[in-house]
Protein backbone atom coordinates (compact mmCIF):
# COMPACT_ATOMS: atom_id res chain seq x y z
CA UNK A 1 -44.48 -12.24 32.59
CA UNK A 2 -44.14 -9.18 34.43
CA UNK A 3 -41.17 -7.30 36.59
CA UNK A 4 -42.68 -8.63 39.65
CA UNK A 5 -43.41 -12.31 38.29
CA UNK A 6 -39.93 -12.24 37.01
CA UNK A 7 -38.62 -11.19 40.32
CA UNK A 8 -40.40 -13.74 42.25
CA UNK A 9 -39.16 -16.56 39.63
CA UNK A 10 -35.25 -15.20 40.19
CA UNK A 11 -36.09 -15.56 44.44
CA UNK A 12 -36.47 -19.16 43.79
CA UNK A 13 -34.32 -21.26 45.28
CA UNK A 14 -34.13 -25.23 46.10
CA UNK A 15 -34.25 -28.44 45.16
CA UNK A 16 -37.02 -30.83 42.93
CA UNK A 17 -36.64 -34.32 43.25
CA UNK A 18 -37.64 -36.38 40.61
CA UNK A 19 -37.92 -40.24 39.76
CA UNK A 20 -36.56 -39.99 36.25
CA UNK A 21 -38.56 -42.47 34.34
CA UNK A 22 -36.59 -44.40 31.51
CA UNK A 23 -36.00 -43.16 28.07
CA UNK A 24 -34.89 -39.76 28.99
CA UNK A 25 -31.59 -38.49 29.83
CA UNK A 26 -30.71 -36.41 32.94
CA UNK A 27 -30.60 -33.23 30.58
CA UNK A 28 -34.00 -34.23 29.24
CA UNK A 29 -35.31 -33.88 32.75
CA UNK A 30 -33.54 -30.69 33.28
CA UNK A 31 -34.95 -28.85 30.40
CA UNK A 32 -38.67 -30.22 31.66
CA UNK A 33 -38.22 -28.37 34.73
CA UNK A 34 -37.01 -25.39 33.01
CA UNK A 35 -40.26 -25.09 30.65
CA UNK A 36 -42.47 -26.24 33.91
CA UNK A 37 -40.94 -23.40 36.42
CA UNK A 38 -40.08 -20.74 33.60
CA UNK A 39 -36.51 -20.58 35.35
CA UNK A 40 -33.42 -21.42 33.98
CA UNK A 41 -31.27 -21.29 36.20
CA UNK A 42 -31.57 -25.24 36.88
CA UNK A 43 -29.31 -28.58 37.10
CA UNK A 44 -28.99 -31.88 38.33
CA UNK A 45 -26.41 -33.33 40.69
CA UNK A 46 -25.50 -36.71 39.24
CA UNK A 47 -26.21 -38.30 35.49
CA UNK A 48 -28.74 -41.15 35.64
CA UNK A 49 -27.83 -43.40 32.42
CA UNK A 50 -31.18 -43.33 29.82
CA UNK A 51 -31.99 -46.70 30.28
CA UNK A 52 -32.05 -45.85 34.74
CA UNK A 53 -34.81 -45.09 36.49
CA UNK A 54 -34.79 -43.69 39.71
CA UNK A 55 -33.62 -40.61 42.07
CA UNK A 56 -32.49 -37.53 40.09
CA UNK A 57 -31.87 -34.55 42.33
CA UNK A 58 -33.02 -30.81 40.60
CA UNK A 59 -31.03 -28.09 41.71
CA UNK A 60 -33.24 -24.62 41.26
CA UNK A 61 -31.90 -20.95 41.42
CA UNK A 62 -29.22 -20.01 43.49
CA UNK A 63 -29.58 -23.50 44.99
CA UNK A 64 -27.39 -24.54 41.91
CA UNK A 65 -24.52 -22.99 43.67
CA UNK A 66 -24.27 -26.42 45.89
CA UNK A 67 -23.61 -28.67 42.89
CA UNK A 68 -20.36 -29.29 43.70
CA UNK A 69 -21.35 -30.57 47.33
CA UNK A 70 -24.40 -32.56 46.50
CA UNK A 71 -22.98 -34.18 44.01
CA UNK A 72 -20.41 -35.45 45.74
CA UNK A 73 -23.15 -37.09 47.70
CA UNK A 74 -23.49 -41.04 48.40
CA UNK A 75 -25.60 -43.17 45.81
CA UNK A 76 -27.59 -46.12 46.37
CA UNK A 77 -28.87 -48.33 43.04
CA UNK A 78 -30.57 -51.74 42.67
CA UNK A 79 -29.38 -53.11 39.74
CA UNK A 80 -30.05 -56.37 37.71
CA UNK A 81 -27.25 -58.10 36.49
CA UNK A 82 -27.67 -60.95 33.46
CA UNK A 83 -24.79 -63.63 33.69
CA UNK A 84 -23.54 -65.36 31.41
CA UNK A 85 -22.85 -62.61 28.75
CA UNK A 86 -20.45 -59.71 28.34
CA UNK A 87 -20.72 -56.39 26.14
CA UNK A 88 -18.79 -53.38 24.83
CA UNK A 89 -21.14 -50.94 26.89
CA UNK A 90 -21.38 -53.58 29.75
CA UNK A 91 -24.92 -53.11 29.44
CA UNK A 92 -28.29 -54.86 27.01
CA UNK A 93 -27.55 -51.68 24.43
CA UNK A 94 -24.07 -53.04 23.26
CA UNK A 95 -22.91 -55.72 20.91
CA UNK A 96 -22.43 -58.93 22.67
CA UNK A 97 -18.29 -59.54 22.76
CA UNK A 98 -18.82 -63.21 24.58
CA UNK A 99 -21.12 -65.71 25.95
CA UNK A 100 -20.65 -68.65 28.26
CA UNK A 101 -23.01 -70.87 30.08
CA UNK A 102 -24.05 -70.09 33.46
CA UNK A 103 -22.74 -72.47 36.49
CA UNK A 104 -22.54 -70.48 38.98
CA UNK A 105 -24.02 -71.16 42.59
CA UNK A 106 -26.12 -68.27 44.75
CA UNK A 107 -23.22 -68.72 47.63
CA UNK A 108 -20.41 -68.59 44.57
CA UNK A 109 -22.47 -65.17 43.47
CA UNK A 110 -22.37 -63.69 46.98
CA UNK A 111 -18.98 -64.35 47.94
CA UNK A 112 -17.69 -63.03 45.05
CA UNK A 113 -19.58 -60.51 45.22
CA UNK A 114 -18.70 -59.61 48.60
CA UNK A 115 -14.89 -59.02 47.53
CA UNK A 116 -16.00 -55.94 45.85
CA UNK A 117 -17.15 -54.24 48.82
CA UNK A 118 -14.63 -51.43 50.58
CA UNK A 119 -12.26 -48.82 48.69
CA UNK A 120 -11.54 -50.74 45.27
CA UNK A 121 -10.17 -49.20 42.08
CA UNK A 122 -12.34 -49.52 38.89
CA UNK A 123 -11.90 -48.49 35.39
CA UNK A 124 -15.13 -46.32 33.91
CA UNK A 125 -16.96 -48.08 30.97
CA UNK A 126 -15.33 -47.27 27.38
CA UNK A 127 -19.08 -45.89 26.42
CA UNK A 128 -19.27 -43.19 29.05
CA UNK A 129 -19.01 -39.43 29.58
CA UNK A 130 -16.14 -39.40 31.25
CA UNK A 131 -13.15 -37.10 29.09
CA UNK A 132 -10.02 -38.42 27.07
CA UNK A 133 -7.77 -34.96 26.14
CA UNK A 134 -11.48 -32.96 25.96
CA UNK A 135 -13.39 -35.97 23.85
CA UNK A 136 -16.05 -37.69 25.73
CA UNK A 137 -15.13 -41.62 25.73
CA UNK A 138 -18.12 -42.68 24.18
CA UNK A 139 -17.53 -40.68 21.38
CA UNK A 140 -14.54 -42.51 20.93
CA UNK A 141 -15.69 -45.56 21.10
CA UNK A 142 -18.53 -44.80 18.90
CA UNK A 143 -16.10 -43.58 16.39
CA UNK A 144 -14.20 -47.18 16.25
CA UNK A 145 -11.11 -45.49 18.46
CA UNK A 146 -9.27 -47.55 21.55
CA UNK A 147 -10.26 -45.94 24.90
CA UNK A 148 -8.15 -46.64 27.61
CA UNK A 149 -9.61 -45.12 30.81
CA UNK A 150 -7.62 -44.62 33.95
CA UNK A 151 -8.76 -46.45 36.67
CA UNK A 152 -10.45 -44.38 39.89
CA UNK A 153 -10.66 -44.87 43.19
CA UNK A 154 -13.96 -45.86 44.61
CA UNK A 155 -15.88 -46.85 47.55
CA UNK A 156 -18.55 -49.57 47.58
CA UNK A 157 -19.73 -49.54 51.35
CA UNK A 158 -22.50 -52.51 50.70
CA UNK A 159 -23.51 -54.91 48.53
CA UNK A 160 -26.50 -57.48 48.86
CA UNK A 161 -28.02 -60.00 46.75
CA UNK A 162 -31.79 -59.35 46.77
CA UNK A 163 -32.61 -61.73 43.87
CA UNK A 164 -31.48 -64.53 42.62
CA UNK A 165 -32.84 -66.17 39.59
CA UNK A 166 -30.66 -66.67 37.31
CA UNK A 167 -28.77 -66.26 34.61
CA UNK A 168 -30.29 -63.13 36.53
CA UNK A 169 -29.60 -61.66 39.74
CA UNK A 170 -31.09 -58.18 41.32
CA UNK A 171 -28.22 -56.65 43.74
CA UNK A 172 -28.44 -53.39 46.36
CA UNK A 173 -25.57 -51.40 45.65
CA UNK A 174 -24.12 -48.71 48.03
CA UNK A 175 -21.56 -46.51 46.57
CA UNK A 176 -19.10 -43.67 46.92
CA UNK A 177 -20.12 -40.69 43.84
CA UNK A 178 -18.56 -41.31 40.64
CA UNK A 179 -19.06 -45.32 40.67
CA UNK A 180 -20.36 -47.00 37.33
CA UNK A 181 -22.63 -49.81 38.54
CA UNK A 182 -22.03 -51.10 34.45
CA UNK A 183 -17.66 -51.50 35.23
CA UNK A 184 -19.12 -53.47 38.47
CA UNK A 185 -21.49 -55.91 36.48
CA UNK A 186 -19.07 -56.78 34.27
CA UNK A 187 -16.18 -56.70 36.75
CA UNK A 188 -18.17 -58.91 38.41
CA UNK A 189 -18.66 -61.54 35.59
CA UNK A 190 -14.83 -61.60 34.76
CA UNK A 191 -14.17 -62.64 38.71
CA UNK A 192 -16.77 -64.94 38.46
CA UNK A 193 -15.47 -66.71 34.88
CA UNK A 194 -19.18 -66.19 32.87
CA UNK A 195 -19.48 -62.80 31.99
CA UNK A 196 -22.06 -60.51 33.15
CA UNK A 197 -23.85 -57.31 31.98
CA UNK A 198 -26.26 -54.99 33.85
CA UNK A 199 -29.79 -55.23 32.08
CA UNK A 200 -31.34 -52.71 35.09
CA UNK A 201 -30.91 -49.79 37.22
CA UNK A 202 -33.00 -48.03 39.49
CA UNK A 203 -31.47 -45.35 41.84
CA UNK A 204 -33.13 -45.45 44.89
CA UNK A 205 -30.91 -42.83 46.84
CA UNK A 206 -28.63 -39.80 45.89
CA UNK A 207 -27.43 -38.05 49.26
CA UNK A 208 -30.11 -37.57 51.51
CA UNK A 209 -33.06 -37.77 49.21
CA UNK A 210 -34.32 -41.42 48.52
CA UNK A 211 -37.48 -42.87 46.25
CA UNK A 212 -39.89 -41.25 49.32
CA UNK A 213 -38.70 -37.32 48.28
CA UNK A 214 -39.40 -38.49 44.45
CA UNK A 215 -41.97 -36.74 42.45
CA UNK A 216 -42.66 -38.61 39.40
CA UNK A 217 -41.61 -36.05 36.67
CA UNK A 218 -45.74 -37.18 34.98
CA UNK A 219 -47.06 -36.33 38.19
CA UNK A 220 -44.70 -32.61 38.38
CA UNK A 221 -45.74 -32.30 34.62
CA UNK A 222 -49.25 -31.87 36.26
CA UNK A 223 -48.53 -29.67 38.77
CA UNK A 224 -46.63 -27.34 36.41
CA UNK A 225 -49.80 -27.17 34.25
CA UNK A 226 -51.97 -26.12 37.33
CA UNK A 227 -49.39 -23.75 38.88
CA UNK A 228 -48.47 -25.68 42.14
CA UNK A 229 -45.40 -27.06 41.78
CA UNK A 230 -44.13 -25.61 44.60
CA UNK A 231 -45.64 -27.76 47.09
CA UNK A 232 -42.89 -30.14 45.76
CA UNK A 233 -39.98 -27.89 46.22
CA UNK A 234 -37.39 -28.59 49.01
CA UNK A 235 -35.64 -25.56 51.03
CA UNK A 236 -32.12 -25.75 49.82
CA UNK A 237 -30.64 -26.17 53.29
CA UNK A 238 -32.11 -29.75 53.14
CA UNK A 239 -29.97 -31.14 50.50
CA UNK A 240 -27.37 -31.06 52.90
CA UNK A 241 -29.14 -31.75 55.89
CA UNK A 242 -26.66 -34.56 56.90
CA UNK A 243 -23.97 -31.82 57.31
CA UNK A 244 -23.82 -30.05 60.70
CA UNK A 245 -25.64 -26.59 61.20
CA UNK A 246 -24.78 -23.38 63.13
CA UNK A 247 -27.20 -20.78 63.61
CA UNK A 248 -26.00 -17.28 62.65
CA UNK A 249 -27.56 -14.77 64.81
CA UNK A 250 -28.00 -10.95 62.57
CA UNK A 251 -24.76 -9.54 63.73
CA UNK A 252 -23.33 -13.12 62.59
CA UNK A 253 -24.93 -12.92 59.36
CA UNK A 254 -24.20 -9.24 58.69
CA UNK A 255 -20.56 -10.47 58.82
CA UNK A 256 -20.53 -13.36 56.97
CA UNK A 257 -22.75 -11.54 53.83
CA UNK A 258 -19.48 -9.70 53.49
CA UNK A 259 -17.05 -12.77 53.13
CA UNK A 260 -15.72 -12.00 56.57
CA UNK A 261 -15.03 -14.68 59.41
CA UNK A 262 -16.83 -15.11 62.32
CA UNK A 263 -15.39 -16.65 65.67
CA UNK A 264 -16.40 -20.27 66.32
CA UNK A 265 -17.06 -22.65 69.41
CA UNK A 266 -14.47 -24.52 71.06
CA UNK A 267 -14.36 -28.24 69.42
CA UNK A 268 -15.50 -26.57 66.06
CA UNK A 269 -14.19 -28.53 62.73
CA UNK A 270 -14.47 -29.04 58.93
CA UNK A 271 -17.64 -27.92 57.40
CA UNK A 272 -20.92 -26.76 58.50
CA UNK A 273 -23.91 -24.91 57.09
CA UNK A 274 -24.53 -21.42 57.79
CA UNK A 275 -28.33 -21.30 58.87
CA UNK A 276 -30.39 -18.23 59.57
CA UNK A 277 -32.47 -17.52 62.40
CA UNK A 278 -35.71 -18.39 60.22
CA UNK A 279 -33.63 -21.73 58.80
CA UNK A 280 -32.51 -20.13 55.37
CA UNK A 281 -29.46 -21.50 54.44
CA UNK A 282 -26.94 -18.56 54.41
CA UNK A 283 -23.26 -19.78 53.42
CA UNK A 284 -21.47 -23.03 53.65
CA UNK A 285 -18.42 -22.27 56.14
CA UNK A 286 -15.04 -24.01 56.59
CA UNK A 287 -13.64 -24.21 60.29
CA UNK A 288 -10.20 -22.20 60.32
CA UNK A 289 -8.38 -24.33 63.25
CA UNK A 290 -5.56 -22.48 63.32
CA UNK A 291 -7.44 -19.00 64.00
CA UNK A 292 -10.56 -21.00 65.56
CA UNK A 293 -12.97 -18.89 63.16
CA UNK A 294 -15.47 -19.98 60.31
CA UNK A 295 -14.17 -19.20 57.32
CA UNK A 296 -17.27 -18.57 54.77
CA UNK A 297 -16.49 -20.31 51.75
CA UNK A 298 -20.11 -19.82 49.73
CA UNK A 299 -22.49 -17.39 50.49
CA UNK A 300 -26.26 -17.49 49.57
CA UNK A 301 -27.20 -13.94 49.52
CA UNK A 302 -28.43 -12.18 46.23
């Protein structure tokens, strides 16, 4: 690759998304689209579990800067729950730790399911990523050590039965960033007095971006091999298109390159993206309200 190719690679900036199939991890996916583009610059904004399916969001270039905001994003999963069992990784890949028979009624199933909808607190499964003093839990747990997890607050805005055949049952979740639809399957079999385990996931949402925005990573494989991948890439102002935009006029911009505030609107508050007169995404601001400027608190300029 030459200075120019190389320069043109480094220029790149955006977002791929991809419909992770099953049997890779998010990483896996990651280092795909690292070979595929030749940059390396490159990370997602949310682990999908192996075993999920679904909505993986690729951050590209100096797009990777908005990590932190996109993946603090909104998730939505459909998930198939098993009653009737319950299992150290709250999923089909642990040991089974109890069985019971399944009585349970569709209108028993929804109602109780319905009590986990709003702001609730929930403890992260012991076989997860989440850190005890540095040590990832499910190393722990793998090693034959207690993990005790501190409980987080979460918020589960929806939650519908789609499917019910059971000991099965096939649920919409719609959840806050951070929630572990395993903890909910087999919170929800403990309220319910059976036992449950999720057996399926499929995330059909992450942010703005749902199943419609997905490239089947086979199908980008493809395009990688015949060199027009692009087509598939995203502007990075998009993947936070549900935040509020100013324009920045070239005066405007000149200022905010350099860090420095710019005066704001009357009615002006909390965050906004910086947009340039072509529809670049130029910084992320913060509204000062006691100066009435925009503070800039990233800035997308090389």
């Amino acid at each position: 690759m030459n200075n120019n190719q190389m320069n043109m690679q480094n220029a790149i900036s955006g977002v791929l998304v991809v419909d992770k199939p099953v049997g890779m991890t998010s990483h896996d996916v990651v280092q795909a689209i690292r070979r595929g583009t030749n940059i390396q610059r490159a990370g997602h904004t949310g682990t999908l579990d192996p075993r999920a399916s679904g909505v993986l969001v690729i951050l590209i270039g100096p797009a990777v800067r908005l990590s932190e905001y996109v993946s603090a994003s909104d998730k939505r999963y459909q998930a198939i729950i098993r009653l009737g069992a319950t299992t150290d990784t709250y999923d089909e890949e642990g040991q089974v730790t109890s069985s019971q028979p399944v009585e349970i009624s569709e209108t028993l199933f929804e109602t109780t399911l319905k009590q986990f909808i709003g702001e609730i607190e929930q403890i992260p499964p012991p076989y997860s990523a989440v850190k005890v003093d540095g040590r990832k839990a499910y190393d722990l747990a793998r090693q034959g050590e207690e993990v005790e997890l501190a409980p987080r607050i979460i918020n589960v805005y929806n939650l519908d039965l789609l499917e019910w055949a059971p000991p099965e049952a096939v649920i919409d979740v719609y959840c806050s960033s951070g929630t572990y639809v395993r903890s909910l399957a087999n919170d929800l079999g403990k309220e319910l007095g059976c036992g449950a385990h999720l057996v399926g996931l499929r995330r059909t949402k992450s942010g703005r971006f749902t199943l419609r925005d997905a490239v089947p990573l086979r199908k980008l494989r493809d395009a990688f091999e015949a060199g027009n991948w692009y087509q598939y890439l995203i502007p990075a102002a998009e993947a936070l298109s549900d935040w509020p935009s100013i324009e920045l006029n070239a005066d405007e911009l000149e200022i905010i390159k350099h860090g420095n505030k710019i005066p704001s609107q009357p009615g002006s508050k909390g965050w906004v993206r910086g947009v340039s007169q072509q529809g670049e995404l130029v910084a992320l601001l913060e509204h000062n309200d006691e100066t009435q400027e925009w503070q800039p608190k990233k800035v997308f300029f090389s």
